[in-house]
PDB file of N, CA and C in Angstrom:
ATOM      1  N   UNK A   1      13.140   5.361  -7.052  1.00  0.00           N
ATOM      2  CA  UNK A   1      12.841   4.946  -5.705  1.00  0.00           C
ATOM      3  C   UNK A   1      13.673   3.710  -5.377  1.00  0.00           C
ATOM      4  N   UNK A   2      14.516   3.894  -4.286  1.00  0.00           N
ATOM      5  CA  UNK A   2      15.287   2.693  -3.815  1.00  0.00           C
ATOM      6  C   UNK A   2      14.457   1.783  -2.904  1.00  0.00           C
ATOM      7  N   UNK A   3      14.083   0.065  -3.561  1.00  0.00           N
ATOM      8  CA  UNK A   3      13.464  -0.409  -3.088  1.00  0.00           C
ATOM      9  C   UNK A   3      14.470  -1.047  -1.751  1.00  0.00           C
ATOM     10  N   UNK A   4      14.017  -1.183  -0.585  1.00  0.00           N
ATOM     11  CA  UNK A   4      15.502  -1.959   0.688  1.00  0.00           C
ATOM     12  C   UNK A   4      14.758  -3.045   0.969  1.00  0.00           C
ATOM     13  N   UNK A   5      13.883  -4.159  -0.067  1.00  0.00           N
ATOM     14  CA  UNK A   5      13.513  -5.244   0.490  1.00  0.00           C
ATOM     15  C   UNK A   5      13.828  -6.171  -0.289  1.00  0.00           C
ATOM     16  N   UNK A   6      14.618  -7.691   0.478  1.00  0.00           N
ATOM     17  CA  UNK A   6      15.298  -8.464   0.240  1.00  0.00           C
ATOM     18  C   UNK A   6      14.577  -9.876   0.329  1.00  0.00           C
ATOM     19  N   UNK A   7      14.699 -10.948  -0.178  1.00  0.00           N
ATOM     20  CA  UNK A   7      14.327 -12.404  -0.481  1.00  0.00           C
ATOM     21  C   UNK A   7      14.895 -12.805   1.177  1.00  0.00           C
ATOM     22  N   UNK A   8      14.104 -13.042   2.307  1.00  0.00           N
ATOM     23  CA  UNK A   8      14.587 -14.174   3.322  1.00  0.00           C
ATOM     24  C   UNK A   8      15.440 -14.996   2.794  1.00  0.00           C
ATOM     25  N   UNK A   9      16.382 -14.790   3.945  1.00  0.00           N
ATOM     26  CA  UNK A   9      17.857 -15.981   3.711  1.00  0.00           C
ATOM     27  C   UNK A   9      18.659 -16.023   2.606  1.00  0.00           C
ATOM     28  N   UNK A  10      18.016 -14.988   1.318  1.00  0.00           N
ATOM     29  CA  UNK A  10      19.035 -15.363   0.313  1.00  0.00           C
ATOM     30  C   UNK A  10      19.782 -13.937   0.179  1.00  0.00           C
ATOM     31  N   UNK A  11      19.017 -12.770   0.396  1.00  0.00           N
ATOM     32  CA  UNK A  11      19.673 -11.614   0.329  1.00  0.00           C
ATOM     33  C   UNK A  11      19.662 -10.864  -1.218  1.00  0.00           C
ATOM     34  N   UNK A  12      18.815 -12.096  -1.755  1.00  0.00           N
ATOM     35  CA  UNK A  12      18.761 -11.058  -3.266  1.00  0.00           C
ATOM     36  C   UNK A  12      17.544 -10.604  -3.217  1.00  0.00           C
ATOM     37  N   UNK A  13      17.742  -9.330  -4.147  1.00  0.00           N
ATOM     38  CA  UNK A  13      16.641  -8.168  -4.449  1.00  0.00           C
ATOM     39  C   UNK A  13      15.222  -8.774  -4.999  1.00  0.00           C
ATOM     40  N   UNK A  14      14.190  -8.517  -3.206  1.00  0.00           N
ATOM     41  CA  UNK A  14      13.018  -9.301  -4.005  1.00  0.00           C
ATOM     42  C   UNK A  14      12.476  -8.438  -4.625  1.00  0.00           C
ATOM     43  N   UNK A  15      11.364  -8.552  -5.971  1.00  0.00           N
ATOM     44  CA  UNK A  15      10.850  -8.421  -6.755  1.00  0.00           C
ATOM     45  C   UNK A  15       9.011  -9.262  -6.297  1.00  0.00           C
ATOM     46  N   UNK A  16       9.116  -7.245  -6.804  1.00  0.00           N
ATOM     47  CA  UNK A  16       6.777  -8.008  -5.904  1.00  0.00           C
ATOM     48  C   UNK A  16       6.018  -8.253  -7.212  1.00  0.00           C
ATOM     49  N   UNK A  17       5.533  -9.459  -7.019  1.00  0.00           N
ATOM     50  CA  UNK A  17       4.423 -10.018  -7.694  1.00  0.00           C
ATOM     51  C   UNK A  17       3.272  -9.434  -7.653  1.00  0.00           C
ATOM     52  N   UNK A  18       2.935  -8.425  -8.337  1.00  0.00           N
ATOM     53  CA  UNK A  18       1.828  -7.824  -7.831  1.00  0.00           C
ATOM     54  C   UNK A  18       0.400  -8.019  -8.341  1.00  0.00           C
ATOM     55  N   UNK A  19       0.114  -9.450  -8.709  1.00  0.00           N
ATOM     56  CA  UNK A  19      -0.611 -10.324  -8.976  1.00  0.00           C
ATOM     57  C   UNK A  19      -1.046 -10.762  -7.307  1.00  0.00           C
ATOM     58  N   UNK A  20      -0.215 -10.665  -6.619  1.00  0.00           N
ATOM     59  CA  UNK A  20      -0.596 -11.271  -5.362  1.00  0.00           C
ATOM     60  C   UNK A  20      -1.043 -10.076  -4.318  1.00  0.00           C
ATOM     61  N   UNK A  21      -1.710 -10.178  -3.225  1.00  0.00           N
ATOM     62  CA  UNK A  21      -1.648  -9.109  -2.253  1.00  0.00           C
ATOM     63  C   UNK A  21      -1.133  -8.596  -0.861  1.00  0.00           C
ATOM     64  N   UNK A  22      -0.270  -9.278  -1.123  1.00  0.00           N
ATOM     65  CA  UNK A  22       0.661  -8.547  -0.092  1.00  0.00           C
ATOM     66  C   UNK A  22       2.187  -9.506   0.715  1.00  0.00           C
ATOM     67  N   UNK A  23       2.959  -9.177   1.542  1.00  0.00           N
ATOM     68  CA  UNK A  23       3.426 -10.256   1.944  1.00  0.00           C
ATOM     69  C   UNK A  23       4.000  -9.876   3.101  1.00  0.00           C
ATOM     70  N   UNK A  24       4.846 -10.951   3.880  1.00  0.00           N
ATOM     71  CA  UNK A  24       5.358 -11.011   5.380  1.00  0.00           C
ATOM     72  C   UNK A  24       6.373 -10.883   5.433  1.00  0.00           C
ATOM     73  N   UNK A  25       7.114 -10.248   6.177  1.00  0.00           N
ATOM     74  CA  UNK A  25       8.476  -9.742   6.529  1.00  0.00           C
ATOM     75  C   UNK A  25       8.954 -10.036   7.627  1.00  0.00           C
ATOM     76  N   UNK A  26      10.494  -9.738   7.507  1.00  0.00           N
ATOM     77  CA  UNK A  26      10.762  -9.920   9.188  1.00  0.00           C
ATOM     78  C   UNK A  26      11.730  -8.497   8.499  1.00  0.00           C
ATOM     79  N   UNK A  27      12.276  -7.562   9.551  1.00  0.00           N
ATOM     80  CA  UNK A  27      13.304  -6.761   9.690  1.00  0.00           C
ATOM     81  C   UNK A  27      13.961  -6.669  11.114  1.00  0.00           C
ATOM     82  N   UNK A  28      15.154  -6.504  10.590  1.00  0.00           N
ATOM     83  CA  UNK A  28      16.243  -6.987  12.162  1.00  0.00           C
ATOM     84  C   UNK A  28      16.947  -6.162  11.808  1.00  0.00           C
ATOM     85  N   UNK A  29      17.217  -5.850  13.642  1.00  0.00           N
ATOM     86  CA  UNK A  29      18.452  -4.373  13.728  1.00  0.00           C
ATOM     87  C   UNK A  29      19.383  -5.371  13.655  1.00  0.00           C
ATOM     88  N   UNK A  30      20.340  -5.399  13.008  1.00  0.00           N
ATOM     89  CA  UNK A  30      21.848  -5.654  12.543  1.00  0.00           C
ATOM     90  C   UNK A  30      22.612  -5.816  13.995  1.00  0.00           C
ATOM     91  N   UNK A  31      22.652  -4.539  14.545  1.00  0.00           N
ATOM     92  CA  UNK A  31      23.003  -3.880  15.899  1.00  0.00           C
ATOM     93  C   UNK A  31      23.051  -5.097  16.576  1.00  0.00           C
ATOM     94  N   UNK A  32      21.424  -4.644  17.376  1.00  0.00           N
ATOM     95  CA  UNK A  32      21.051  -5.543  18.744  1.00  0.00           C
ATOM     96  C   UNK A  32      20.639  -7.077  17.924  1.00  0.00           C
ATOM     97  N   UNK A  33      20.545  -7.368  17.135  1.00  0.00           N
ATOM     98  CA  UNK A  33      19.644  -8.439  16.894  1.00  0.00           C
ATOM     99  C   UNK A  33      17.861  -8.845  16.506  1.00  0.00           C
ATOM    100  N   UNK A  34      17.608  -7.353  17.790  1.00  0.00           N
ATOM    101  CA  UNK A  34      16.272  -7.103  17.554  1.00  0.00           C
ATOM    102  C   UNK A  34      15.277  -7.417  16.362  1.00  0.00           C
ATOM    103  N   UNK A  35      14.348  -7.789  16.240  1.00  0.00           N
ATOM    104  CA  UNK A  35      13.464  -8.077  14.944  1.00  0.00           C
ATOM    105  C   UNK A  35      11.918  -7.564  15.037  1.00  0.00           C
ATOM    106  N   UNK A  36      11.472  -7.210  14.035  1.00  0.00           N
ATOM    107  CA  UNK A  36      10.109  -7.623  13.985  1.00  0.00           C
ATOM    108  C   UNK A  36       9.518  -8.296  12.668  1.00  0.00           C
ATOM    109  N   UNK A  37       8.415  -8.717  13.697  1.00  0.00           N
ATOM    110  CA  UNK A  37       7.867  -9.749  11.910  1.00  0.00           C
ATOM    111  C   UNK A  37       6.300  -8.816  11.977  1.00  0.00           C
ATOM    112  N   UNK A  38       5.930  -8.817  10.496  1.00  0.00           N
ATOM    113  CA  UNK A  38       4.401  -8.368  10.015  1.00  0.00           C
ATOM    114  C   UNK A  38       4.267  -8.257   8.907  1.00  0.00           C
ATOM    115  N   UNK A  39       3.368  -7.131   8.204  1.00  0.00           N
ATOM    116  CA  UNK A  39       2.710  -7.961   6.502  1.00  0.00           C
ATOM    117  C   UNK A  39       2.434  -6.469   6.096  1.00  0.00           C
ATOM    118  N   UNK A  40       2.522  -6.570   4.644  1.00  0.00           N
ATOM    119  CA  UNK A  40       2.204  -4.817   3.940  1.00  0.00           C
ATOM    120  C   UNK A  40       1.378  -5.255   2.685  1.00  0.00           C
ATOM    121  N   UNK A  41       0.332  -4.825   2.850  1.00  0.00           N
ATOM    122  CA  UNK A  41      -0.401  -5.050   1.358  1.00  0.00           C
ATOM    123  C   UNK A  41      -0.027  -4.172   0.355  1.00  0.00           C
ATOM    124  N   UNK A  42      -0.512  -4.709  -0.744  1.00  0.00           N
ATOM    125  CA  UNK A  42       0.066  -4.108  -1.799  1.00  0.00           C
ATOM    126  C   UNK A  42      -1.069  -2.748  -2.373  1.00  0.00           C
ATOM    127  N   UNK A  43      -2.088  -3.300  -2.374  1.00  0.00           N
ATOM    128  CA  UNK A  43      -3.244  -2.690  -2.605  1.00  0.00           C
ATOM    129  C   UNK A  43      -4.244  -2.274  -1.930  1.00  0.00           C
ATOM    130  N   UNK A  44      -5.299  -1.840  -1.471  1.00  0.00           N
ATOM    131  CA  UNK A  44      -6.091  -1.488  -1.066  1.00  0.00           C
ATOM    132  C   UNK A  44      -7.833  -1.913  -1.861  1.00  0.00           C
ATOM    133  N   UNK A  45      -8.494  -2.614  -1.226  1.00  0.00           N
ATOM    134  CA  UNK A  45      -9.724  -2.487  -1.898  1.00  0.00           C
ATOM    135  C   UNK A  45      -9.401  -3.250  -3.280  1.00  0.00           C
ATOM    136  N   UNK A  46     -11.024  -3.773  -3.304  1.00  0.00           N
ATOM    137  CA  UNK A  46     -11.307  -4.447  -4.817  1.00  0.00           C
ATOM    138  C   UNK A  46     -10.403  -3.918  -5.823  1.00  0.00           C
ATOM    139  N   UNK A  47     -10.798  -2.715  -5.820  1.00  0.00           N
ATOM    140  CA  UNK A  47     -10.210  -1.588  -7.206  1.00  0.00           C
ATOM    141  C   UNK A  47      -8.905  -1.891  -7.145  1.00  0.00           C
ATOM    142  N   UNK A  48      -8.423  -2.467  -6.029  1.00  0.00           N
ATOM    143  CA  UNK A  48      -6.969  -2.506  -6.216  1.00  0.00           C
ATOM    144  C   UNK A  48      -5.966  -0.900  -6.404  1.00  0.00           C
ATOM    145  N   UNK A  49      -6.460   0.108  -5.457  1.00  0.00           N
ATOM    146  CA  UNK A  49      -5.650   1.239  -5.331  1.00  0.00           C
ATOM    147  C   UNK A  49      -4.796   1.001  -4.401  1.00  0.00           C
ATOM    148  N   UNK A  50      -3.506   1.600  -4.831  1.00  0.00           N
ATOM    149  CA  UNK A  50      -1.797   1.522  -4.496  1.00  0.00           C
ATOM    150  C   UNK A  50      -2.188   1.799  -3.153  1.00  0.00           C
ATOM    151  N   UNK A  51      -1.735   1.277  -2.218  1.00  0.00           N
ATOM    152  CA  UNK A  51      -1.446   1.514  -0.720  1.00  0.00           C
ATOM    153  C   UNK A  51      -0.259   2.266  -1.000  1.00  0.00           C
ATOM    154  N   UNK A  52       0.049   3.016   0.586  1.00  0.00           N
ATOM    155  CA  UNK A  52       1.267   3.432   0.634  1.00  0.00           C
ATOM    156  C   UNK A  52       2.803   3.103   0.130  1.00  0.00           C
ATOM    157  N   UNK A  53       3.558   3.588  -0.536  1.00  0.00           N
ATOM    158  CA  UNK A  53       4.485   2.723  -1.074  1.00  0.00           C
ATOM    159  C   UNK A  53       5.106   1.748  -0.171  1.00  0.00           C
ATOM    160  N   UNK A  54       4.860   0.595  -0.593  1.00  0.00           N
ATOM    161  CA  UNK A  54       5.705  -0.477  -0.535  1.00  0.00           C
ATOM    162  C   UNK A  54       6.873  -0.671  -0.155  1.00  0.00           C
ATOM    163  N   UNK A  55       7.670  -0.294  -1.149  1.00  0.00           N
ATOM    164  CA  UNK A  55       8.964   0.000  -1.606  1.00  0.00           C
ATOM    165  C   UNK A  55       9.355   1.101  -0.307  1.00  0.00           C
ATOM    166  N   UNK A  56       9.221   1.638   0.475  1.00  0.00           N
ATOM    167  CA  UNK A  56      10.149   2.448   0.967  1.00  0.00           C
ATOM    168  C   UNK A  56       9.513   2.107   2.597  1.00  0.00           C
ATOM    169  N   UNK A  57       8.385   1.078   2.834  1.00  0.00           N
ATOM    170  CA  UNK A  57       7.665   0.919   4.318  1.00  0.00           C
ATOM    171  C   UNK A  57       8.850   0.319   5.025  1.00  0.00           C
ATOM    172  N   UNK A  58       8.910   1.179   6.392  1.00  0.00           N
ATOM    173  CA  UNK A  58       9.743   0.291   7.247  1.00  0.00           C
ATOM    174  C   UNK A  58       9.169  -0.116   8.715  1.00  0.00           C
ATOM    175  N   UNK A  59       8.178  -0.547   8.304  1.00  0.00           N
ATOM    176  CA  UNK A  59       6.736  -1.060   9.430  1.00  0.00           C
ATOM    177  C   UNK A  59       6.419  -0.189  10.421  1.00  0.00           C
ATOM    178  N   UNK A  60       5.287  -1.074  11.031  1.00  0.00           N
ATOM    179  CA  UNK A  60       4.340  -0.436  11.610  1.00  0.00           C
ATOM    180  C   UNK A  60       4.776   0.462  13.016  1.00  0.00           C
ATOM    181  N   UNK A  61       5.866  -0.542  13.734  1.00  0.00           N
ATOM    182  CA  UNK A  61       6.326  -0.293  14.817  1.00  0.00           C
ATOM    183  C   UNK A  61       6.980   1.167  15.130  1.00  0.00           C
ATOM    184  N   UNK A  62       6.119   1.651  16.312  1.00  0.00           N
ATOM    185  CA  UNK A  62       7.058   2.664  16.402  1.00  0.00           C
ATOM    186  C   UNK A  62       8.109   3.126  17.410  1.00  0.00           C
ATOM    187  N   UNK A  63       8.468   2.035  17.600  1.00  0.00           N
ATOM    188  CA  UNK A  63       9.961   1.523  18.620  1.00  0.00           C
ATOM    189  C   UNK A  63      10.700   1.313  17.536  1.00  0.00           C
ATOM    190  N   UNK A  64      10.087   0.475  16.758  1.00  0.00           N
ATOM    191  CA  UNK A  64      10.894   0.182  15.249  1.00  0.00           C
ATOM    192  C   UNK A  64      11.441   1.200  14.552  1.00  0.00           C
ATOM    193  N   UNK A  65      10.256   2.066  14.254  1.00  0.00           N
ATOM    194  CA  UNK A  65      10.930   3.022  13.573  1.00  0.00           C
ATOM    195  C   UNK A  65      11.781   4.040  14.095  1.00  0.00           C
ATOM    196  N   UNK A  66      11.561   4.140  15.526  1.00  0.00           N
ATOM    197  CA  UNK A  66      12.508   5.137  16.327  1.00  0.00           C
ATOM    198  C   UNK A  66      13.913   4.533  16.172  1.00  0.00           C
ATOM    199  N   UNK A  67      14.349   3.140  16.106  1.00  0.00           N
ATOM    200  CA  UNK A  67      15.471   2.999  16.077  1.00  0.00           C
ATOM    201  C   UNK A  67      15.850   3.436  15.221  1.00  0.00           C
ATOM    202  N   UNK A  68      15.208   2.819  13.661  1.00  0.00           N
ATOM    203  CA  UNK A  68      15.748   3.352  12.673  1.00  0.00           C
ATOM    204  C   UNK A  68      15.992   4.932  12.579  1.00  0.00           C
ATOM    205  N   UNK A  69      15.177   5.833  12.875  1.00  0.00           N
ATOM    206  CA  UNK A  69      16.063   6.803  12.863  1.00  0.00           C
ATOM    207  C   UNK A  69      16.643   7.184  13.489  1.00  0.00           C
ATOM    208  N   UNK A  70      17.189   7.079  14.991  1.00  0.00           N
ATOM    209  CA  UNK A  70      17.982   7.030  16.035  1.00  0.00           C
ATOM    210  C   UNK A  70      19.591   6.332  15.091  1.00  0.00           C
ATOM    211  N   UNK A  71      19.385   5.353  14.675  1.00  0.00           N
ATOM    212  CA  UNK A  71      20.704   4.007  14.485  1.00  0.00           C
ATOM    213  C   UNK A  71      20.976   4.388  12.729  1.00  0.00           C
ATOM    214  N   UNK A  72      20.074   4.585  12.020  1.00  0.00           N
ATOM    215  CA  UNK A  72      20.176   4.592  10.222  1.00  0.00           C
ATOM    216  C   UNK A  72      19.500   3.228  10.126  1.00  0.00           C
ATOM    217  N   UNK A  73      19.028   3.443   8.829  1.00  0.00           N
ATOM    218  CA  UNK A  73      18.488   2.488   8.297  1.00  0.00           C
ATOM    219  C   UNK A  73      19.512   1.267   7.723  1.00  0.00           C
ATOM    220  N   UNK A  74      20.565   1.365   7.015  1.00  0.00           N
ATOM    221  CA  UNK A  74      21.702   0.506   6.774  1.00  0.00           C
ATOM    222  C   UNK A  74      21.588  -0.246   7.739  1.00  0.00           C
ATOM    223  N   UNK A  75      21.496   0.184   9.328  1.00  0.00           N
ATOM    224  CA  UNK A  75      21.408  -1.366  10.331  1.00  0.00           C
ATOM    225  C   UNK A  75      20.258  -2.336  10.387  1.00  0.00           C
ATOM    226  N   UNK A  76      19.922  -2.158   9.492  1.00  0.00           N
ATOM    227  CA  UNK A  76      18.064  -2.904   9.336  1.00  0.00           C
ATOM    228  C   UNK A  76      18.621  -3.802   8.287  1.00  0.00           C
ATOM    229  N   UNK A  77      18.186  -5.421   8.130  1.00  0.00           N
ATOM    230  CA  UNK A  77      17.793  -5.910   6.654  1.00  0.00           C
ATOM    231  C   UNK A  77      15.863  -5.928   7.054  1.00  0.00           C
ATOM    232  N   UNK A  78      15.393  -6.049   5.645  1.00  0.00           N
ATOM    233  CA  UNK A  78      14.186  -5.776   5.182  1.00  0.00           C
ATOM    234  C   UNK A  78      14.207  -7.239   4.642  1.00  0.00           C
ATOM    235  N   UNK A  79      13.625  -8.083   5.281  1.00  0.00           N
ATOM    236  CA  UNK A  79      13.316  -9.292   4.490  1.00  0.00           C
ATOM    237  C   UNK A  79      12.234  -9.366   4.074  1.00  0.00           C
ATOM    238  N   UNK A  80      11.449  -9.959   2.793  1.00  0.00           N
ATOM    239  CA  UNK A  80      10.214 -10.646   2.535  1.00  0.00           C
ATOM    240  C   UNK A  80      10.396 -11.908   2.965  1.00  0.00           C
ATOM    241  N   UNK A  81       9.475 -12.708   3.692  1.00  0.00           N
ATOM    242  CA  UNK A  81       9.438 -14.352   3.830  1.00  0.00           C
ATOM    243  C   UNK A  81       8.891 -14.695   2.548  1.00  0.00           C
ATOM    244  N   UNK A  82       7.444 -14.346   2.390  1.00  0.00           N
ATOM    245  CA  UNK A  82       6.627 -15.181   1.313  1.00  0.00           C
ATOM    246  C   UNK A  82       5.906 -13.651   0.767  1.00  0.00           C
ATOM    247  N   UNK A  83       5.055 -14.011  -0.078  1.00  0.00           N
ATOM    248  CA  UNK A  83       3.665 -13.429  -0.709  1.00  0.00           C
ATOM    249  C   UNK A  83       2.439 -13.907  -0.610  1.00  0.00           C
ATOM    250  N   UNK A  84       1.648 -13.709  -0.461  1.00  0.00           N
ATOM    251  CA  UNK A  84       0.229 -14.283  -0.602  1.00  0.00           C
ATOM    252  C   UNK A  84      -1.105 -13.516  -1.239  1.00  0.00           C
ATOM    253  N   UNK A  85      -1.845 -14.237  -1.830  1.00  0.00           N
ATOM    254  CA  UNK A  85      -2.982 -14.030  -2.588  1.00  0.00           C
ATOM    255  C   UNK A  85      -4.199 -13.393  -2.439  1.00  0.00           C
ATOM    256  N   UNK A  86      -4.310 -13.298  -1.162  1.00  0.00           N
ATOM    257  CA  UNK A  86      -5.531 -12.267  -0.021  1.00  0.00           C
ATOM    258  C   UNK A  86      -5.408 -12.361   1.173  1.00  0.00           C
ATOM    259  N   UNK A  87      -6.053 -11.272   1.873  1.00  0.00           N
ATOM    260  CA  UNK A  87      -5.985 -11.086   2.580  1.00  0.00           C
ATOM    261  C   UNK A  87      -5.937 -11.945   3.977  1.00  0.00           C
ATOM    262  N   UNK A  88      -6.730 -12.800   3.807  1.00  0.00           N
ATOM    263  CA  UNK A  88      -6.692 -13.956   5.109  1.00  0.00           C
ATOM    264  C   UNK A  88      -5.975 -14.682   4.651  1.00  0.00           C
ATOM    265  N   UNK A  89      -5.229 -15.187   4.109  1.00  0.00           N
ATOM    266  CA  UNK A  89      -3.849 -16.034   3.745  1.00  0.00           C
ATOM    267  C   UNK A  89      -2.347 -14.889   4.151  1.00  0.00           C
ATOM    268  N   UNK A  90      -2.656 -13.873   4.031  1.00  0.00           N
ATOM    269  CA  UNK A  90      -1.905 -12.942   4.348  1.00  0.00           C
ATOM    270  C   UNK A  90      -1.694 -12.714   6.091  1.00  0.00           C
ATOM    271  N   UNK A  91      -2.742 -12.511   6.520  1.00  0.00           N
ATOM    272  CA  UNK A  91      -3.234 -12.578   7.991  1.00  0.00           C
ATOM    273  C   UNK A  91      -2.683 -13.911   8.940  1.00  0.00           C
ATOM    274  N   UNK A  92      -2.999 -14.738   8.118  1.00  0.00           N
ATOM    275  CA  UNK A  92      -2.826 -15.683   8.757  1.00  0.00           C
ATOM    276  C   UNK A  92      -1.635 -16.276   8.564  1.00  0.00           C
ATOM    277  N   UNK A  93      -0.678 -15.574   7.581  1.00  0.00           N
ATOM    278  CA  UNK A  93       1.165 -16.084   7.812  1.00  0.00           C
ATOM    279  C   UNK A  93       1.537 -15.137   8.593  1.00  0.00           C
ATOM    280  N   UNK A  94       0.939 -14.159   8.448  1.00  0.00           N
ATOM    281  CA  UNK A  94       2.032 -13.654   9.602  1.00  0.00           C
ATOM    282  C   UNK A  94       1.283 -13.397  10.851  1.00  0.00           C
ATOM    283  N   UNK A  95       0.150 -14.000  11.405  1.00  0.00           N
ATOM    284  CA  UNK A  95       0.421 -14.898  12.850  1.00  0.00           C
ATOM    285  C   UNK A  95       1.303 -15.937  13.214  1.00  0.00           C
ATOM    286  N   UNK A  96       1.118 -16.701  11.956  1.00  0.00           N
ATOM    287  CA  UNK A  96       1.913 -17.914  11.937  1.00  0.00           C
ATOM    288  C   UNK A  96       3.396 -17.746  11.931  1.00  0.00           C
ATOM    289  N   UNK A  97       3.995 -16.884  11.591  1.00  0.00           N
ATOM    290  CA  UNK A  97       5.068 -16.785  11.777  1.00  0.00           C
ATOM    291  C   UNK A  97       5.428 -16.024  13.381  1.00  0.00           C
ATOM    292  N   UNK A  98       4.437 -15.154  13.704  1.00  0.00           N
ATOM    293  CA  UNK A  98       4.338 -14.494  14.839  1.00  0.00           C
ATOM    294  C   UNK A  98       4.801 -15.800  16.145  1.00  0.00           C
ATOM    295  N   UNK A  99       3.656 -16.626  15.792  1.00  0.00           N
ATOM    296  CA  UNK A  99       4.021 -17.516  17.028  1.00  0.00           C
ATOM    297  C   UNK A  99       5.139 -18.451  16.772  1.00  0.00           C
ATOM    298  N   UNK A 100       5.342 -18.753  15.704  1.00  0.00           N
ATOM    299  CA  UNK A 100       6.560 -19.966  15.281  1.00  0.00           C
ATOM    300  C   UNK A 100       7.975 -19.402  16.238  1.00  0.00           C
ATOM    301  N   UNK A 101       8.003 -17.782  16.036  1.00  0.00           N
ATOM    302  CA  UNK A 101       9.319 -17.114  16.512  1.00  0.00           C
ATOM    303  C   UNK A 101       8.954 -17.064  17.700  1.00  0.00           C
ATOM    304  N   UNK A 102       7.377 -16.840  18.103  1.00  0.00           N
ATOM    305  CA  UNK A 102       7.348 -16.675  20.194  1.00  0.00           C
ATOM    306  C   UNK A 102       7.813 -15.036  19.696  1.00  0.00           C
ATOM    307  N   UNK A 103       7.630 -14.312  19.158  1.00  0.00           N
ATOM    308  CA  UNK A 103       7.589 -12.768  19.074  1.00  0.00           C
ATOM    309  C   UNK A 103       7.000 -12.099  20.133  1.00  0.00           C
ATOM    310  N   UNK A 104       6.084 -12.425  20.849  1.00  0.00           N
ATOM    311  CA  UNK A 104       5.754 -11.715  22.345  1.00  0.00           C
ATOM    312  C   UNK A 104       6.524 -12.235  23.277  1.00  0.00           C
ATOM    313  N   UNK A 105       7.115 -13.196  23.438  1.00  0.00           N
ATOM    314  CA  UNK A 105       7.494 -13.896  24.604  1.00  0.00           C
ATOM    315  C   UNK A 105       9.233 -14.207  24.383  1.00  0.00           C
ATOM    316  N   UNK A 106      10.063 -14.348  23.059  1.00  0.00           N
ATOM    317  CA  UNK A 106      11.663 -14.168  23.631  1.00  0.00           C
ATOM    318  C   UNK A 106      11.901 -13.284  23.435  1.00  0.00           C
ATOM    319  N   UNK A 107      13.192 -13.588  24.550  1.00  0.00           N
ATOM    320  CA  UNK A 107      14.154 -12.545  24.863  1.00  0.00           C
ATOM    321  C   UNK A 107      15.302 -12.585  24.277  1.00  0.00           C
ATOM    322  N   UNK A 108      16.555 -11.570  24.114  1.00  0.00           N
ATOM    323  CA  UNK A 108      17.663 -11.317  24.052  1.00  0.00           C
ATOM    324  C   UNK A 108      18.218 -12.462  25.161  1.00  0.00           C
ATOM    325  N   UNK A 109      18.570 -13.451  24.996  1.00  0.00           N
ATOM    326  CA  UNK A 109      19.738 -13.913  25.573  1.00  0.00           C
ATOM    327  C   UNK A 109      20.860 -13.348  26.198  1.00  0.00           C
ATOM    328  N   UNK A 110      19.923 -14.049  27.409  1.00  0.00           N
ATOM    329  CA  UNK A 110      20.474 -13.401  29.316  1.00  0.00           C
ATOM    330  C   UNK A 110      20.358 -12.396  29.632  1.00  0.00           C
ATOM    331  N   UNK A 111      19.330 -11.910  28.917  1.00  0.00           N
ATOM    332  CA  UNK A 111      18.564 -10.230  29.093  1.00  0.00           C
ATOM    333  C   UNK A 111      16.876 -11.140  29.648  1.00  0.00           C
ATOM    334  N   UNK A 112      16.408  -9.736  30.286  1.00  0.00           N
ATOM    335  CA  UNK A 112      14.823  -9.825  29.802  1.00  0.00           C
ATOM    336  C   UNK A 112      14.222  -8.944  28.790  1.00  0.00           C
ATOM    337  N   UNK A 113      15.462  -8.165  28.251  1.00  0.00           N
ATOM    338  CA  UNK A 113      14.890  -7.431  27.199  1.00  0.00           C
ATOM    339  C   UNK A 113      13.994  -7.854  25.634  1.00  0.00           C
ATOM    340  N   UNK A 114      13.238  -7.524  25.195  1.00  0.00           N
ATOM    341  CA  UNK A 114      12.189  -8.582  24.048  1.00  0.00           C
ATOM    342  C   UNK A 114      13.339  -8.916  23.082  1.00  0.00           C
ATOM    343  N   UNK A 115      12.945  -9.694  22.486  1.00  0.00           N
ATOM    344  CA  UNK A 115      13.978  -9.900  21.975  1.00  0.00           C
ATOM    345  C   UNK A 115      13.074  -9.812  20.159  1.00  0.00           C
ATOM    346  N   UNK A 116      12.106  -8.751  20.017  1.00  0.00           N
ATOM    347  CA  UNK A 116      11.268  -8.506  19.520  1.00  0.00           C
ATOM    348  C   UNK A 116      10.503  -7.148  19.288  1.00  0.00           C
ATOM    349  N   UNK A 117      10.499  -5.945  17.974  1.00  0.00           N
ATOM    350  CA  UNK A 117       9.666  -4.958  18.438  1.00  0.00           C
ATOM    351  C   UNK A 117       8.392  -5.368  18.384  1.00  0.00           C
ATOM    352  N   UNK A 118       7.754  -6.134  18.459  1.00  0.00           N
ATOM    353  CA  UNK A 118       6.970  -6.783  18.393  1.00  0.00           C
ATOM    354  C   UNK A 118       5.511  -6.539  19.474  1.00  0.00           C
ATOM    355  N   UNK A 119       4.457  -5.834  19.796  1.00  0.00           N
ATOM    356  CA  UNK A 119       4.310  -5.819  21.393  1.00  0.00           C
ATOM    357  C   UNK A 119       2.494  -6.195  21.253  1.00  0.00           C
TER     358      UNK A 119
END
């Protein structure tokens, strides 16, 4: 299984801690610029059963994902920002990152187009 998720800003092959539960991403069309940010757990439940693979999620969005298969996936990077330990630490970075970027509210520069799949 080819994992396509990368360390924010550094571009090397992240590696999941799976001690932790889950973490925050951003992925950006290459293309337009476009981005979205959100979070994939690792597990499911106490028991800790495998959620959907990981390794191959290319989020929730499905504007998002229409590009990707419209454009290829190669125009996407897959970043991880961080990891975190449960669920409301999880939740709550990636609001926090939600609003840090203004993900509902910019635009593409000198567009009004979002500048975000974000909605």
């Amino acid at each position: 299984m080819v994992n396509h998720w990368v360390c924010y800003n550094t571009g090397k092959p992240f590696e999941a801690n799976l001690e932790k539960f889950g973490f925050v991403y951003i992925i950006t069309n290459t293309k337009s610029g476009k981005a979205y940010v959100g979070c994939k757990q690792y597990f499911l439940g106490k028991a800790k059963r495998k959620m959907k693979k990981w390794e191959i999620y290319t989020g929730s969005s499905k504007y998002l994902n229409a590009d990707i298969e419209k454009i290829g996936k190669e125009h996407f990077t897959f970043e991880v920002i961080a990891e975190y330990k449960n669920k409301r630490s999880l939740r709550y970075y990636e609001m926090y990152y939600q609003v840090k970027w203004n993900v509902l509210t910019a635009t593409v520069e000198g567009t009004d187009e979002p500048a975000f799949y974000n909605s």
